[in-house]
Protein backbone atom coordinates (compact mmCIF):
# COMPACT_ATOMS: atom_id res chain seq x y z
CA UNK A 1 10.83 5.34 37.38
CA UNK A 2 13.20 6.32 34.66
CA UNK A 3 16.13 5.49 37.49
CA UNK A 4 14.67 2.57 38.03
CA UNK A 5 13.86 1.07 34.76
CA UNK A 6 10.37 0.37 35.84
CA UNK A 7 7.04 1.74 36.58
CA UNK A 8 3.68 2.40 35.32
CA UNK A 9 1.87 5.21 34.25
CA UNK A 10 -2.00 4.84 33.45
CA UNK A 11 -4.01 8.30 32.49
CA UNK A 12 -7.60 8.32 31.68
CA UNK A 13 -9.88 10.18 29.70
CA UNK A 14 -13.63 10.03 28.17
CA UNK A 15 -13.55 8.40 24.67
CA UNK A 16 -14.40 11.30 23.19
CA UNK A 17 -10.52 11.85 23.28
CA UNK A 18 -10.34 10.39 19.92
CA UNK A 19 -11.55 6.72 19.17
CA UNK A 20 -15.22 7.57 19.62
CA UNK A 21 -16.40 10.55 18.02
CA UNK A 22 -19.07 12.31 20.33
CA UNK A 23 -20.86 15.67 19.37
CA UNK A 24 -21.81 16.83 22.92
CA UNK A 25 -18.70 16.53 24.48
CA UNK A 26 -16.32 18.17 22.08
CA UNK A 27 -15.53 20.66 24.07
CA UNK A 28 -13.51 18.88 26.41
CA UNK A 29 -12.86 16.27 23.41
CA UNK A 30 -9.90 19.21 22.55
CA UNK A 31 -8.22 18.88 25.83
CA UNK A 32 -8.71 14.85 26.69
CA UNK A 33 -7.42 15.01 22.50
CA UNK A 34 -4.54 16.69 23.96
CA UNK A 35 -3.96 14.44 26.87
CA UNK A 36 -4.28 11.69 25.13
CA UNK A 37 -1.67 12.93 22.05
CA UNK A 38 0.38 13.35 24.82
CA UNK A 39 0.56 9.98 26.52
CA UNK A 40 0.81 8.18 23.68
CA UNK A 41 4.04 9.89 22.72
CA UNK A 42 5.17 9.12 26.60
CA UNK A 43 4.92 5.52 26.10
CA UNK A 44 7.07 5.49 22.66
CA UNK A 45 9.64 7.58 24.67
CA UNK A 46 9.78 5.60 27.82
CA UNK A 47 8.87 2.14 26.75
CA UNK A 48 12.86 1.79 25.65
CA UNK A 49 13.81 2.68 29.34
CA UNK A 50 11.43 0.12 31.20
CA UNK A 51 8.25 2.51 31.69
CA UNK A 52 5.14 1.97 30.71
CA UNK A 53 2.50 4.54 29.71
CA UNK A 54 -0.74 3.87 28.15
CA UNK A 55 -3.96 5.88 28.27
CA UNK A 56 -7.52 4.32 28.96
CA UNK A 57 -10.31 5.70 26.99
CA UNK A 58 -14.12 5.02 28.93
CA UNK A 59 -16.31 4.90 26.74
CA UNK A 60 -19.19 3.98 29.62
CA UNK A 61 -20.97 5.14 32.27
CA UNK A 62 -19.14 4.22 35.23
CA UNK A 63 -21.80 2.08 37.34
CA UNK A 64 -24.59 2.57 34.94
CA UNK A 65 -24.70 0.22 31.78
CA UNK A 66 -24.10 -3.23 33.16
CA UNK A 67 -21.99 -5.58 35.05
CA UNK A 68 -19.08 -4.17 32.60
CA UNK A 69 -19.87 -0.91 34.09
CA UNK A 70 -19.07 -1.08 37.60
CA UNK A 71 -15.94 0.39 39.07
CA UNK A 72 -14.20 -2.90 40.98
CA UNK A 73 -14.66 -4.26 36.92
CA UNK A 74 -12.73 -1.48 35.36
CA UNK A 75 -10.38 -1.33 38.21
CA UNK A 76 -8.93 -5.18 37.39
CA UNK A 77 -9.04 -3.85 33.49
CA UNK A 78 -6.38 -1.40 35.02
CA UNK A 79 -4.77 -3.87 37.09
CA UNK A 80 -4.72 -6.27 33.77
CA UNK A 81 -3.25 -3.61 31.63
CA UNK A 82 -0.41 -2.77 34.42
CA UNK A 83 0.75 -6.51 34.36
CA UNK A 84 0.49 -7.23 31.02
CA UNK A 85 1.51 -3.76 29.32
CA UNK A 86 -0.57 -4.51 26.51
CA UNK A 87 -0.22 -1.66 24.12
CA UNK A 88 -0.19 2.40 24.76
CA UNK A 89 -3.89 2.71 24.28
CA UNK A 90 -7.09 0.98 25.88
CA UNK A 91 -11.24 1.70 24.72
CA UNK A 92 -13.15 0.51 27.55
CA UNK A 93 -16.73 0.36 26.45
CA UNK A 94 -19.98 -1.11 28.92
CA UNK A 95 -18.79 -4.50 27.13
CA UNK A 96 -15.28 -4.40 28.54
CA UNK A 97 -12.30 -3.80 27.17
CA UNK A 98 -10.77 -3.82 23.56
C-alpha cells in the first residue's frame, strides 16, 4: 500500500476501547485501548503517503438494537468511511454512525 500510495486499512474494536466508558468490559477495554492507540498513530503516519487507517468503535449489538444494528447497515458505514476517509476514528452506536 505504502508502494502504492493507496489503500485502506479499517480495524475494529468494542467502544469500550476508549470513547465509551464501560465497567464490565474493562478487561479487554486494556487491549482494544491498545489497539486502538495504535491505529490512530497508523493513520497520522501513513495518511502523508496515501494510506488510510481509521479504527471503528461499535458501540451496539450487532443485529440486536434496531434497523441501525444489522450487519449489511454497518457494513455500508465501512464502505462509507473507505470512500470518503473521513477522519482516523468512527463510534458506531444502534443510531448509526458519528
Amino acid at each position: 500500500m505504502i508502494d502504492r500510495g493507496s489503500g485502506t486499512v479499517l480495524v475494529s474494536t468494542g467502544a469500550s476501547s476508549g470513547p465509551v466508558i464501560h465497567p464490565p468490559f474493562a478487561n479487554i477495554a486494556a487491549a482494544s485501548g491498545a489497539l486502538r492507540n495504535w491505529v490512530l498513530n497508523l493513520h497520522a503516519a501513513l495518511e502523508p503517503r496515501g494510506v488510510y487507517a481509521a479504527h471503528v468503535a461499535i458501540a451496539t449489538w450487532i443485529g440486536q438494537e434496531g434497523p441501525a444494528s444489522r450487519p449489511e447497515v454497518i457494513a455500508e458505514t465501512y464502505w462509507e468511511l473507505h470512500r470518503t476517509r473521513r477522519g482516523a476514528e468512527l463510534l458506531y452506536t444502534a443510531a448509526g454512525a458519528s
